[in-house]
N, C-alpha and C. Protein backbone atom coordinates (compact mmCIF):
# COMPACT_ATOMS: atom_id res chain seq x y z
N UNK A 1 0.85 -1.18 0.00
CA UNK A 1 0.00 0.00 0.00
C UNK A 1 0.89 1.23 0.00
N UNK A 2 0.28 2.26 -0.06
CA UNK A 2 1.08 3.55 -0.36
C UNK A 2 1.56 4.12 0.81
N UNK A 3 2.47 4.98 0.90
CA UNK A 3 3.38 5.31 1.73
C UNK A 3 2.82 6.15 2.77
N UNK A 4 2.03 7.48 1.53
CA UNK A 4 1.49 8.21 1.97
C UNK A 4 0.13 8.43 2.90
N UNK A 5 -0.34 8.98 4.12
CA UNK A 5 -1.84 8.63 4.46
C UNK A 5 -2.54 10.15 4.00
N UNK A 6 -3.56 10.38 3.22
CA UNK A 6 -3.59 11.73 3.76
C UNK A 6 -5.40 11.89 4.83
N UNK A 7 -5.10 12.14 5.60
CA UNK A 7 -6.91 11.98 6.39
C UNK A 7 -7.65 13.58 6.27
N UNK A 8 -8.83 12.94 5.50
CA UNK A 8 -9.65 14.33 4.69
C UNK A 8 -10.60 14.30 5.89
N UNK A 9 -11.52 15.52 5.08
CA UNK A 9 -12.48 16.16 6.02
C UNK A 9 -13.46 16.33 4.91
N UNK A 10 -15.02 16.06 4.52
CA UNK A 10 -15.67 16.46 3.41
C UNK A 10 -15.65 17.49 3.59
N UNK A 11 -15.83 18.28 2.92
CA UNK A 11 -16.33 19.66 2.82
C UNK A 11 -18.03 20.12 2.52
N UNK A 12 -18.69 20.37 3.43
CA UNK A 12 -19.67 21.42 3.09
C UNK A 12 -20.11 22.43 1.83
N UNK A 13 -19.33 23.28 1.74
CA UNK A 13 -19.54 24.01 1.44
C UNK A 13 -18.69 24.29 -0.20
N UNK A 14 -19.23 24.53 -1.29
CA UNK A 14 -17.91 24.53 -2.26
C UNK A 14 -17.68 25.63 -3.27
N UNK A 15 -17.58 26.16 -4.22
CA UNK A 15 -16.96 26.88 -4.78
C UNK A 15 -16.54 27.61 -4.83
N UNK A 16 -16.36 29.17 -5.34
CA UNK A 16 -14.75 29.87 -4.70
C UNK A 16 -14.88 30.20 -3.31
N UNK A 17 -16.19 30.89 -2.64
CA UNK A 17 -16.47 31.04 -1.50
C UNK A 17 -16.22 29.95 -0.34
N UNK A 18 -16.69 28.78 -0.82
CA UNK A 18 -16.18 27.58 0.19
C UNK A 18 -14.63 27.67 0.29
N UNK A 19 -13.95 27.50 -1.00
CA UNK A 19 -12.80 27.30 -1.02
C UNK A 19 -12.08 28.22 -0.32
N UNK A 20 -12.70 29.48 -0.15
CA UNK A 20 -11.87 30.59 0.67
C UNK A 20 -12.02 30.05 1.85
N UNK A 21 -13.15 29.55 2.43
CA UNK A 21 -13.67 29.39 3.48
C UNK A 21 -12.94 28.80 4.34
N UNK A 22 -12.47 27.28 3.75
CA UNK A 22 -11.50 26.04 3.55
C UNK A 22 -10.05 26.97 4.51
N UNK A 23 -9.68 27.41 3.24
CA UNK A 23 -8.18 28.33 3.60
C UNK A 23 -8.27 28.96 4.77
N UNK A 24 -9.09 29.59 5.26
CA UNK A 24 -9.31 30.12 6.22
C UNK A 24 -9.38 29.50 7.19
N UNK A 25 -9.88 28.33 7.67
CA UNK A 25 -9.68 27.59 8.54
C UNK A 25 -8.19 26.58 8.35
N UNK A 26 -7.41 27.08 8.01
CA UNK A 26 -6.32 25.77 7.75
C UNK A 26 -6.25 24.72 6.84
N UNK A 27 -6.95 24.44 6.18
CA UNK A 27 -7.45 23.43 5.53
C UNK A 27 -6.89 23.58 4.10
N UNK A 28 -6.24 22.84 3.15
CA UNK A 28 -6.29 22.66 1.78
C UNK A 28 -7.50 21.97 0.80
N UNK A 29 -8.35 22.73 -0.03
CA UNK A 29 -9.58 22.36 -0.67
C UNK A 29 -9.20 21.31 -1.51
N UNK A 30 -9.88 20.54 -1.90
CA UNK A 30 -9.73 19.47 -3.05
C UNK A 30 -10.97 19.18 -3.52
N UNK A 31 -11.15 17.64 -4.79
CA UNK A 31 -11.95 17.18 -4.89
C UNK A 31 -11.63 15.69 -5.05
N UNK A 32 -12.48 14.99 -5.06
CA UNK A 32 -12.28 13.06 -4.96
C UNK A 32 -12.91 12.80 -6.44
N UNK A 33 -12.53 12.22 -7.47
CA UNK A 33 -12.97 12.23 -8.48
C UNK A 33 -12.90 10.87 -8.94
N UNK A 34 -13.59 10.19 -10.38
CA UNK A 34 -13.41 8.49 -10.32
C UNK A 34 -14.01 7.65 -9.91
N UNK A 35 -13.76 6.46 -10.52
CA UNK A 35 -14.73 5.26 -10.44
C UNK A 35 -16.22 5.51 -10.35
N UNK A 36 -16.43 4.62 -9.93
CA UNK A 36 -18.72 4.83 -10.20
C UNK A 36 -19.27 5.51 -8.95
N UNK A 37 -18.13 6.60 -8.49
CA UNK A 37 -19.12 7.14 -7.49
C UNK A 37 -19.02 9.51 -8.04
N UNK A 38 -19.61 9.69 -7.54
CA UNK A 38 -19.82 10.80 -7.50
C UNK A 38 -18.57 12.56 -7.14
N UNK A 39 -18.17 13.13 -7.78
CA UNK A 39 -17.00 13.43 -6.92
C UNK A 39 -17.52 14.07 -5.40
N UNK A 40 -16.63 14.07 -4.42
CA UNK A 40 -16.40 14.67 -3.33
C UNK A 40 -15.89 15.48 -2.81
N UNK A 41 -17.09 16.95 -2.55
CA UNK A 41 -15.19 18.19 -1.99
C UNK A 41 -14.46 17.35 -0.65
N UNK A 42 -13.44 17.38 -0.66
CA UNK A 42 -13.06 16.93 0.54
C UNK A 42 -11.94 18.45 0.92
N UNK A 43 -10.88 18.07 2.20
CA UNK A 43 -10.10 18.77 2.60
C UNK A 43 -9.25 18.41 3.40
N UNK A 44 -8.14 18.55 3.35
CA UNK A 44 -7.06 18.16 4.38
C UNK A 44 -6.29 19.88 5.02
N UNK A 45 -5.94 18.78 6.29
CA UNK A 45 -5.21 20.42 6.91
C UNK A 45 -3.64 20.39 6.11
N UNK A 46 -3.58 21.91 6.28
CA UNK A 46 -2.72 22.64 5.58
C UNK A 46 -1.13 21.96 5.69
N UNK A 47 -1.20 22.20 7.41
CA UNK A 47 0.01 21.42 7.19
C UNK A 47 0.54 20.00 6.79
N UNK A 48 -0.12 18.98 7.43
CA UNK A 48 0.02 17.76 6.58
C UNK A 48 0.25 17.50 5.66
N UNK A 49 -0.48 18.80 4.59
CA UNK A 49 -0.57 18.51 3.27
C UNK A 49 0.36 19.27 2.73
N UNK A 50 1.32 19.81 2.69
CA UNK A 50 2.71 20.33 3.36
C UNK A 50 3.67 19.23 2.97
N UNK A 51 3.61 18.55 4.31
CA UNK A 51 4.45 17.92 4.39
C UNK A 51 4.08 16.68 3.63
N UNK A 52 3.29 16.49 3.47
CA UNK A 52 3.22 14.68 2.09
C UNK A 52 3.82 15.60 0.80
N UNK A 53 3.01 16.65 0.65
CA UNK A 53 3.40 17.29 -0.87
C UNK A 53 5.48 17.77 -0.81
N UNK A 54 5.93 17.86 -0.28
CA UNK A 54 7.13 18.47 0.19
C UNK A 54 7.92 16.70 0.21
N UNK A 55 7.55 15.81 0.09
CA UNK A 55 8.45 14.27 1.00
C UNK A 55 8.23 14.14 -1.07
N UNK A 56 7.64 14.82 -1.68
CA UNK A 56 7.83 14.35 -3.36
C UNK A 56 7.52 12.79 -3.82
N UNK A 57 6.59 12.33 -3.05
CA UNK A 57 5.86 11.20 -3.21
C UNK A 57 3.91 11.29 -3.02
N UNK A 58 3.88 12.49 -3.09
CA UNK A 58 2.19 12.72 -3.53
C UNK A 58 1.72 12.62 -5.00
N UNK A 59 2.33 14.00 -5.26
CA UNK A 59 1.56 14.06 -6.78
C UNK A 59 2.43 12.93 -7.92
N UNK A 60 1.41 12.59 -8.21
CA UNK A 60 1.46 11.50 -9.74
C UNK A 60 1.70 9.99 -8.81
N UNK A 61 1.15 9.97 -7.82
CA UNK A 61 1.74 8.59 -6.86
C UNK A 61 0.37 8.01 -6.24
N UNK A 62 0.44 7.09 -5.85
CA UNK A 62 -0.72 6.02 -5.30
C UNK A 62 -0.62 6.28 -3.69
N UNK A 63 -1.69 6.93 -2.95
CA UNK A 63 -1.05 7.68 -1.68
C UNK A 63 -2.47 7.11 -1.00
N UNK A 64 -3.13 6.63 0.57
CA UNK A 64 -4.20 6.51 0.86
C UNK A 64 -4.65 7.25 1.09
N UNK A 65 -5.75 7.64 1.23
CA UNK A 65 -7.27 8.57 1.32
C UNK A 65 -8.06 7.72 2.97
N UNK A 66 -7.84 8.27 4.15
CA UNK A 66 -8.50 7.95 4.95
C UNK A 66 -9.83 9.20 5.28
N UNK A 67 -10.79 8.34 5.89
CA UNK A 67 -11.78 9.48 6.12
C UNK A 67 -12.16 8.56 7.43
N UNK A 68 -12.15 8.85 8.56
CA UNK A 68 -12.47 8.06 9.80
C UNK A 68 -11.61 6.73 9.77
N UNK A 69 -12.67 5.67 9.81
CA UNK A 69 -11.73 4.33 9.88
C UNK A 69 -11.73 3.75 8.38
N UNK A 70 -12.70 4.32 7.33
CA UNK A 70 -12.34 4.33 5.81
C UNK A 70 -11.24 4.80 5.24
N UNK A 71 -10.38 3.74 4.59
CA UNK A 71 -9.22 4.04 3.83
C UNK A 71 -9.63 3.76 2.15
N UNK A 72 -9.17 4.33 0.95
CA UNK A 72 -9.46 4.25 -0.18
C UNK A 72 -8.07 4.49 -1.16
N UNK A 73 -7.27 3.88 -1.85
CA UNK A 73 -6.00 4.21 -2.93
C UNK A 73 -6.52 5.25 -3.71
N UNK A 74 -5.66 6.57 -3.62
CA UNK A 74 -6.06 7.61 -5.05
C UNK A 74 -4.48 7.87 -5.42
N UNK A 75 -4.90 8.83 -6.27
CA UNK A 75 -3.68 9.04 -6.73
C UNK A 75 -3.99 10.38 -7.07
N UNK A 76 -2.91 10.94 -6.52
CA UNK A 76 -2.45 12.52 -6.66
C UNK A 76 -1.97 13.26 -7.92
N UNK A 77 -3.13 13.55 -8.68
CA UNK A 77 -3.01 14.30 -10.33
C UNK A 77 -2.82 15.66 -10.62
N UNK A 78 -3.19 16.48 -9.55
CA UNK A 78 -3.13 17.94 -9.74
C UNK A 78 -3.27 18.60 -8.32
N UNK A 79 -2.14 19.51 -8.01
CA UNK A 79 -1.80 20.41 -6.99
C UNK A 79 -1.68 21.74 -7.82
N UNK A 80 -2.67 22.83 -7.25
CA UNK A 80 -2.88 24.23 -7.44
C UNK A 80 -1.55 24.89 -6.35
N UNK A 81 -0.83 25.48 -6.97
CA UNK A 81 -0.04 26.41 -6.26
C UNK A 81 -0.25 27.75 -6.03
N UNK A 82 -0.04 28.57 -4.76
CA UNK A 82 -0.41 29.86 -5.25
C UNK A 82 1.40 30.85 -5.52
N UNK A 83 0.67 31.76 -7.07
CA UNK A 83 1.75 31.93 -7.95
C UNK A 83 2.89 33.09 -7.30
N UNK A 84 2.79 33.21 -5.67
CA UNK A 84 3.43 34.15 -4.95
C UNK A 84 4.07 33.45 -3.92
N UNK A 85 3.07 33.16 -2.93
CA UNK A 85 3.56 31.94 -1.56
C UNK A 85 4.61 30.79 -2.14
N UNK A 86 3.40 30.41 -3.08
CA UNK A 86 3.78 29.01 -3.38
C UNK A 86 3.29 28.10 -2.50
N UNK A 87 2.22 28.29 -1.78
CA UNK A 87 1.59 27.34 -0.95
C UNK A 87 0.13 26.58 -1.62
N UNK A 88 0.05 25.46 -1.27
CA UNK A 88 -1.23 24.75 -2.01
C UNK A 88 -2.33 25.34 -1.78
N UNK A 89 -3.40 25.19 -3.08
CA UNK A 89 -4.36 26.08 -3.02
C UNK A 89 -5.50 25.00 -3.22
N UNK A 90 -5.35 23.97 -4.06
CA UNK A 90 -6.24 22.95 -4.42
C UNK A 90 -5.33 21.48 -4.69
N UNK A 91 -6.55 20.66 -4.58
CA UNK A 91 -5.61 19.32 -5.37
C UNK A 91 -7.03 18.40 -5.50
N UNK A 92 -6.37 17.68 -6.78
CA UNK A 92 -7.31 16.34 -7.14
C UNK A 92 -6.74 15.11 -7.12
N UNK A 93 -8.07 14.39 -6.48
CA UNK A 93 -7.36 13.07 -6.28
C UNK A 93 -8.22 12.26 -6.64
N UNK A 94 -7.68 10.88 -7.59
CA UNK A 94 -8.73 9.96 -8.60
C UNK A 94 -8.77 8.81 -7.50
N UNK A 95 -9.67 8.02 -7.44
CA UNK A 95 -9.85 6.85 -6.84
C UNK A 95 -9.61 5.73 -7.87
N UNK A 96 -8.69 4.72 -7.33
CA UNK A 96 -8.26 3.94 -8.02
C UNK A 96 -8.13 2.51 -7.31
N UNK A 97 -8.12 1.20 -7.94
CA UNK A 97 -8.23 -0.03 -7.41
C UNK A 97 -5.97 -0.24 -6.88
N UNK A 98 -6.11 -0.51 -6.08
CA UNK A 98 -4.47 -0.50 -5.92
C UNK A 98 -3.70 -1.28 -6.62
N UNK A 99 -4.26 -2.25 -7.71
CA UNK A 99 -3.79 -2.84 -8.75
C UNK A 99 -4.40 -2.25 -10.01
N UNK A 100 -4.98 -1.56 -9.95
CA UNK A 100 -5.74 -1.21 -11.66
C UNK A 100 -4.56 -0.64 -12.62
N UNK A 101 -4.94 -1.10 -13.56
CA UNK A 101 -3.69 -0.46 -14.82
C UNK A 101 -4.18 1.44 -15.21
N UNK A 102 -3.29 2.21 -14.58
CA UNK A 102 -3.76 3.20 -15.11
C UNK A 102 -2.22 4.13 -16.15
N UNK A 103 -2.41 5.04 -16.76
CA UNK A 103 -2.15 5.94 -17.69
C UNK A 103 -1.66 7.09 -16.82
N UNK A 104 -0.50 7.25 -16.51
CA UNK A 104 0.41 8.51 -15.63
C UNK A 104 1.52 9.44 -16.16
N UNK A 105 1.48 10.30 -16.42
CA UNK A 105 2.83 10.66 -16.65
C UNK A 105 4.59 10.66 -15.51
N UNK A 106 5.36 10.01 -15.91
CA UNK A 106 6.32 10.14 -14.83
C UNK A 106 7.53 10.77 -15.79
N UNK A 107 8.15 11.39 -14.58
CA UNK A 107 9.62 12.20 -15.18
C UNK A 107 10.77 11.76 -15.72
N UNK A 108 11.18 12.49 -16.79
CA UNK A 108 12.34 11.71 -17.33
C UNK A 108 13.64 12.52 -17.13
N UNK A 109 14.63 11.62 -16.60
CA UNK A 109 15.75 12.74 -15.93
C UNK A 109 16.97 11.88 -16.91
N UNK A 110 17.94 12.91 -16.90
CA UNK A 110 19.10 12.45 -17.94
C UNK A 110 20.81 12.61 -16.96
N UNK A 111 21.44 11.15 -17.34
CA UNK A 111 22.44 11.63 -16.39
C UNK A 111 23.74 11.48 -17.37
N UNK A 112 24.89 11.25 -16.58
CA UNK A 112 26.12 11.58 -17.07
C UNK A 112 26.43 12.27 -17.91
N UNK A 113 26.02 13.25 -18.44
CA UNK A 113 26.20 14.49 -19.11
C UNK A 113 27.55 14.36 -19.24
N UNK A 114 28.77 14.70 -18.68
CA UNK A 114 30.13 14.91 -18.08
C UNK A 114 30.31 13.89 -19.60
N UNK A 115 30.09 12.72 -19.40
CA UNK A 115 30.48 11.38 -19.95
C UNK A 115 29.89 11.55 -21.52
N UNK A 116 29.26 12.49 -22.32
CA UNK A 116 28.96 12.69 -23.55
C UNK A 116 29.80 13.17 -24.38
N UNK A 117 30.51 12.90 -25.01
CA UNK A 117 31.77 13.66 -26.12
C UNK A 117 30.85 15.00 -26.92
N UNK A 118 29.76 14.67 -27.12
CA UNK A 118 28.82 15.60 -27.74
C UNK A 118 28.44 16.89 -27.11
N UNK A 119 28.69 16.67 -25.53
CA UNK A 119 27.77 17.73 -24.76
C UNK A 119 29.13 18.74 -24.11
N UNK A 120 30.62 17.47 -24.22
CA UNK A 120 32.07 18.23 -23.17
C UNK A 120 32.17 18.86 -24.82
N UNK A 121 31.95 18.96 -26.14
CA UNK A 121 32.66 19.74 -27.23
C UNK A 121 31.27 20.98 -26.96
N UNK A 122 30.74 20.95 -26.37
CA UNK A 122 30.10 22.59 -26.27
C UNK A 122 29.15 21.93 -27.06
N UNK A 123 27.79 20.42 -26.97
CA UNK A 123 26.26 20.59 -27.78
C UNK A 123 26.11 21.20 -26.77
N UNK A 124 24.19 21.04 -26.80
CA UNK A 124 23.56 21.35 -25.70
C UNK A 124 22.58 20.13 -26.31
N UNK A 125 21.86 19.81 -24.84
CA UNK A 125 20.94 19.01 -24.69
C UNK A 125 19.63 19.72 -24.47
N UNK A 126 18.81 19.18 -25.99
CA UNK A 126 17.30 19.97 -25.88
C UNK A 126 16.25 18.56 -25.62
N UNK A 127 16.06 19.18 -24.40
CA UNK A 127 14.46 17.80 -24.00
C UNK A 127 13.41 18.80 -24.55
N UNK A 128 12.53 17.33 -25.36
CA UNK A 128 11.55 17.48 -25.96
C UNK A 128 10.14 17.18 -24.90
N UNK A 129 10.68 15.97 -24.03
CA UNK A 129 9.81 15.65 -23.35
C UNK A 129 10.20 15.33 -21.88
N UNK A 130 9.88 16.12 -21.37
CA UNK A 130 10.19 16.02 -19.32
C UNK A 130 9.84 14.95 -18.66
N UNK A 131 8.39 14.50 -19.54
CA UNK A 131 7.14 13.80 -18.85
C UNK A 131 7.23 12.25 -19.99
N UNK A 132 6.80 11.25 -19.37
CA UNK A 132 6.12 10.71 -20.28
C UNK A 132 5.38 9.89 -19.62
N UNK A 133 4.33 9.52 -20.59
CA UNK A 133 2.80 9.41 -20.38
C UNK A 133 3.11 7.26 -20.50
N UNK A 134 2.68 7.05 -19.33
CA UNK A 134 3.10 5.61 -19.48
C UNK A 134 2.05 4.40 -19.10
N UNK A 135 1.85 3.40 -19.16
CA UNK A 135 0.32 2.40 -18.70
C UNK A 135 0.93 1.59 -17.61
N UNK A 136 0.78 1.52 -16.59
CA UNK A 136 1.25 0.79 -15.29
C UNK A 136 0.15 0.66 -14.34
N UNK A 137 0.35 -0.51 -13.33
CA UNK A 137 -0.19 -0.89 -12.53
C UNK A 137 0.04 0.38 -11.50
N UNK A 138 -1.59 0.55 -10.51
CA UNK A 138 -1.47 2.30 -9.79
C UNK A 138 -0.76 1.88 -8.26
N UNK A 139 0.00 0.40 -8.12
CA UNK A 139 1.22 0.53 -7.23
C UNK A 139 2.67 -0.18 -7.41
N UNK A 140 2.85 0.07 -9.35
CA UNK A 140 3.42 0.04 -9.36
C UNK A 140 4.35 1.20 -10.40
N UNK A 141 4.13 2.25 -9.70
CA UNK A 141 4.38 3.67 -10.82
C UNK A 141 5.79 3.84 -10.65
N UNK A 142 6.57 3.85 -11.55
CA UNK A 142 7.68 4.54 -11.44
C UNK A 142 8.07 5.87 -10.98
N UNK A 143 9.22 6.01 -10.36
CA UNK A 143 9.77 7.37 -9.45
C UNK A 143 9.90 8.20 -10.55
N UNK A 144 10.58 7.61 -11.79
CA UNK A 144 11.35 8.27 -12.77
C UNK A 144 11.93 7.59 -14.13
N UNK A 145 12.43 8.01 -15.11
CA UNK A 145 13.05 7.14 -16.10
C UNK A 145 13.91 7.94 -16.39
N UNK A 146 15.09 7.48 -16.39
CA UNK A 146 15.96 7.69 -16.17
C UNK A 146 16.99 7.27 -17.64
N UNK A 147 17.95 7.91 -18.75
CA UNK A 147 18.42 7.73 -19.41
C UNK A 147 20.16 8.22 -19.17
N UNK A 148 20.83 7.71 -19.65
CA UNK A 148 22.08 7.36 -19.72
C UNK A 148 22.90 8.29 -20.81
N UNK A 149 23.34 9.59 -20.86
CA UNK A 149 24.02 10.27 -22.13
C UNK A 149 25.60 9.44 -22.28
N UNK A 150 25.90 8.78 -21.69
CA UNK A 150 27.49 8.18 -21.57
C UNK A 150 27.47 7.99 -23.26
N UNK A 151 28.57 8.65 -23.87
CA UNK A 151 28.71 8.63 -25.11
C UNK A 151 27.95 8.62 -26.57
N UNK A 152 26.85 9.95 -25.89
CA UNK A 152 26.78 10.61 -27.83
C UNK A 152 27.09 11.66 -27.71
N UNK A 153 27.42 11.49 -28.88
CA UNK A 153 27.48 12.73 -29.57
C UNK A 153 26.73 13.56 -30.69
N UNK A 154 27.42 14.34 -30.93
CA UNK A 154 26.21 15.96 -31.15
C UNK A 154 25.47 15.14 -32.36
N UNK A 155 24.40 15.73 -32.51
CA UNK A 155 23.40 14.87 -33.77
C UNK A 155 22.75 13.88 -33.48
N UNK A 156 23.14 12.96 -32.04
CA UNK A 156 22.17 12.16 -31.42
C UNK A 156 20.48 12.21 -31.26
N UNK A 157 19.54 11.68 -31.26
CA UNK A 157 18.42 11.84 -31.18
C UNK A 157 18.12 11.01 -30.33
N UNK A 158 17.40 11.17 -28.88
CA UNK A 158 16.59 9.34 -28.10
C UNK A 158 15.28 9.94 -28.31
N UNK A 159 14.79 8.31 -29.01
CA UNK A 159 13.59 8.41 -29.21
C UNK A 159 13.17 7.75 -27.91
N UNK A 160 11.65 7.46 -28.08
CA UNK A 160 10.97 6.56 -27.24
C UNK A 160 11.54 5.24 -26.89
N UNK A 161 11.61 4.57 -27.95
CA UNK A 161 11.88 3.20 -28.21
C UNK A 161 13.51 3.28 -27.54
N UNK A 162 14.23 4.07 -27.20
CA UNK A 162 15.59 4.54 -26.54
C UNK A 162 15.49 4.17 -25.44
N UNK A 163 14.36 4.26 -24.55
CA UNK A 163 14.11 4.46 -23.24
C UNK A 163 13.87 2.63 -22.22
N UNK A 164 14.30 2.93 -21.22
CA UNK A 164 14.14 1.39 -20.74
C UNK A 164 13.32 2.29 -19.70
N UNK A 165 12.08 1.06 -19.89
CA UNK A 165 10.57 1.15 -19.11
C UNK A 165 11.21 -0.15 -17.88
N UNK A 166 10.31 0.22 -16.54
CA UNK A 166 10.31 -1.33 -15.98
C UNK A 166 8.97 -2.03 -16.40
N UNK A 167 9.56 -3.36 -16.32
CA UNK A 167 8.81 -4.77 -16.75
C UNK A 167 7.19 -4.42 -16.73
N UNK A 168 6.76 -3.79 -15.47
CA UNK A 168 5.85 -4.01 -15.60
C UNK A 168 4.85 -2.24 -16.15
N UNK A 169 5.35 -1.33 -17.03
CA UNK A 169 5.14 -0.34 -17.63
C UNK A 169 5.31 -0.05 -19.30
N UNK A 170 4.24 0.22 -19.88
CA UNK A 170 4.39 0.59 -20.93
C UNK A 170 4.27 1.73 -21.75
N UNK A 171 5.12 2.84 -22.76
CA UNK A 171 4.24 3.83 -23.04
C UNK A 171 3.35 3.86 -23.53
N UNK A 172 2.69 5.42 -23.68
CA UNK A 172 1.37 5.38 -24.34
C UNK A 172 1.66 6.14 -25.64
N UNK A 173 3.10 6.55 -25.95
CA UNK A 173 3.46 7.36 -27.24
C UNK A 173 3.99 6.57 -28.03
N UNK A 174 3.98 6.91 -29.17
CA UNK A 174 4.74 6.73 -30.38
C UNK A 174 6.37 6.14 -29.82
N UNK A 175 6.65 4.71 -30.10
CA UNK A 175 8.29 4.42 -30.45
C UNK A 175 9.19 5.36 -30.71
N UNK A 176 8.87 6.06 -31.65
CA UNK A 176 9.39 6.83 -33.08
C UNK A 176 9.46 8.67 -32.20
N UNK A 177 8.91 8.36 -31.19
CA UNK A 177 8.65 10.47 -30.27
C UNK A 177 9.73 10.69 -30.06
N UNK A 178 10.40 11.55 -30.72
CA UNK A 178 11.55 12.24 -29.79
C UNK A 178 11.59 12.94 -28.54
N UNK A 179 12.14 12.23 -28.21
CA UNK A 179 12.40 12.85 -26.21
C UNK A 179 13.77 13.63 -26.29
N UNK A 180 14.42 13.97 -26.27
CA UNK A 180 15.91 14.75 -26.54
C UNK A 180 16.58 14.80 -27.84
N UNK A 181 17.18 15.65 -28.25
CA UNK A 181 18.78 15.65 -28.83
C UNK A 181 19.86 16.56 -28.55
N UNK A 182 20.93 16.17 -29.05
CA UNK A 182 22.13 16.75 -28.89
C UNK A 182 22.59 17.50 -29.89
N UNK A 183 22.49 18.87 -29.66
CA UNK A 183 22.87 19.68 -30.78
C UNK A 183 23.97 20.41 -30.91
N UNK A 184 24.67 20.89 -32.01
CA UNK A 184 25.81 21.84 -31.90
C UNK A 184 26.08 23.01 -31.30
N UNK A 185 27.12 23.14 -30.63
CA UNK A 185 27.13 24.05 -30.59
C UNK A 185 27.22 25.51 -31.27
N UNK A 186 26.72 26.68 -30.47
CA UNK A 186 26.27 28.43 -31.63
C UNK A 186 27.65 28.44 -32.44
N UNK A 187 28.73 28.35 -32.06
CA UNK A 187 29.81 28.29 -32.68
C UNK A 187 30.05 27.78 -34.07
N UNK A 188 29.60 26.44 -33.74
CA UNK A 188 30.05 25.23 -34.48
C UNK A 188 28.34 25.09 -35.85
N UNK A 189 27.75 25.73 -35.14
CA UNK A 189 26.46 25.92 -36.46
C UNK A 189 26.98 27.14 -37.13
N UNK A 190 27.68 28.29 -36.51
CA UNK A 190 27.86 29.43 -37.60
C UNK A 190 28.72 29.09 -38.43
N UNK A 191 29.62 28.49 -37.53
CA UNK A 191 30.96 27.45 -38.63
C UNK A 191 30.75 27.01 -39.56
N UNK A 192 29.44 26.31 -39.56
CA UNK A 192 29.08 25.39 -40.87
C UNK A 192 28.51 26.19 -41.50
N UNK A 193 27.54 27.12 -41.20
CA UNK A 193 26.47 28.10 -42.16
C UNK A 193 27.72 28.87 -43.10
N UNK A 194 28.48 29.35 -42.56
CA UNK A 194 29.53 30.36 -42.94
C UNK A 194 30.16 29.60 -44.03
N UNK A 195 30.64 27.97 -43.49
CA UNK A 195 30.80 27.30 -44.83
C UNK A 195 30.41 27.42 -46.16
N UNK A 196 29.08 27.03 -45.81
CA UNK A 196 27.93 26.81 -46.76
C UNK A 196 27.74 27.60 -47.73
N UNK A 197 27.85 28.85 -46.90
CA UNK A 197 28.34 30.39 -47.84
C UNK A 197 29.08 30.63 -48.50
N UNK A 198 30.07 30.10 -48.21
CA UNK A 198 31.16 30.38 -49.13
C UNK A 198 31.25 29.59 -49.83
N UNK A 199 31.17 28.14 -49.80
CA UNK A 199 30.88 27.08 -51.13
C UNK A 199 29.85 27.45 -52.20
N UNK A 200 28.92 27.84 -51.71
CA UNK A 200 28.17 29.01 -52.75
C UNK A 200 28.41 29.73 -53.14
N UNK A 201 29.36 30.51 -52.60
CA UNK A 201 29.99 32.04 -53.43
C UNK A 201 30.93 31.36 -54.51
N UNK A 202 31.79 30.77 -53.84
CA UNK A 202 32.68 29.99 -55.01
C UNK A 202 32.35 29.07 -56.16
N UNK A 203 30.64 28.41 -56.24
CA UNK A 203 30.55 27.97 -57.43
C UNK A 203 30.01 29.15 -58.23
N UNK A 204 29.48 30.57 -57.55
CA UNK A 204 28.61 31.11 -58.10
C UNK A 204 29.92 31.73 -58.72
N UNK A 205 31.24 32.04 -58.40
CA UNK A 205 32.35 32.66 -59.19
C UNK A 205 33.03 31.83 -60.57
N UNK A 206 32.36 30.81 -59.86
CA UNK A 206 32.81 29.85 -61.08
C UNK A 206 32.26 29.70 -62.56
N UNK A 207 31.05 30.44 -62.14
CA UNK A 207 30.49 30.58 -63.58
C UNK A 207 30.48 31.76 -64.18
């Protein structure tokens, strides 16, 4: 089961007025959304919800939902920030079977950089995709995916099909999606353009 507990409170009262209402008493607003039941405002206190959101195992993760001595698996899809504090303003949470196959996005992080001949001659590395959208069991989500730059170089492309999923995850994109490449460096593109130029000037003298 999930790591996380978070213990709600329904809420009464709901839309922006509730939701102020919510804040005002300590509380972070939400809603319970999913499966064959109805959604639910619910609410958790502020700080708790703090600290699960802050430990970086809430959002996009399989976390429990207690309400008294009722416990329920959701999973944490969307946290509202506010665009000053930075403190939570809202969040949604789906109800889910703790084995059901669901559709998540998890992060894709890139390492040994250092170790790329492509990236120490001055490329740069452009991610196409941060996220990817993957089909897994909802306890068994990956932290992250994680790729390996140890030796390309500039002109490299990782696609999808590049990427090692665990056993039990699959994507939901295209093989063929580009997730990164390795490009030249500003230098080393004017280098070549400047070429290019002048091999043109010189056939155009040639005639």
């Amino acid at each position: 089961m999930a790591e996380i507990v978070l213990n709600v409170e329904v809420r009464e009262r709901t839309g922006t007025g509730g939701a102020r209402a919510t804040r005002r008493a300590g509380l972070v607003p939400g809603v319970l959304y999913g499966g064959d039941k109805d959604p639910v405002a619910i609410a958790v206190k502020a700080n708790e919800f703090r600290k699960a959101l802050y430990t970086g195992k809430l959002l996009g993760h399989l976390v429990t939902l207690k309400y008294g001595k009722e416990t329920q698996p959701v999973i944490a899809k969307a946290v509202d920030m506010h665009p000053v504090t930075d403190e939570p303003l809202h969040f949604d949470l789906y109800r889910v079977d703790e084995h059901q196959q669901i559709k998540i996005e998890v992060p894709v992080h890139f390492t040994n950089q250092d170790d790329s001949p492509g990236l120490k001659r001055g490329g740069a590395l452009t991610v196409a995709l941060h996220t990817l959208t993957v089909s897994c069991p909802a306890d068994q989500i990956p932290e992250e995916i994680v790729f390996d730059l140890t030796g390309l170089e500039i002109g490299a492309t990782i696609r999808v099909a590049d990427l090692t999923l665990p056993a039990n995850a699959t994507s939901a994109l295209d093989a063929e999606t580009v997730v990164a490449s390795i490009s030249g460096a500003k230098a080393e593109v004017e280098e070549a353009a400047e070429g290019a130029e002048g091999e043109t000037a010189a056939e155009g003298g040639e005639e």
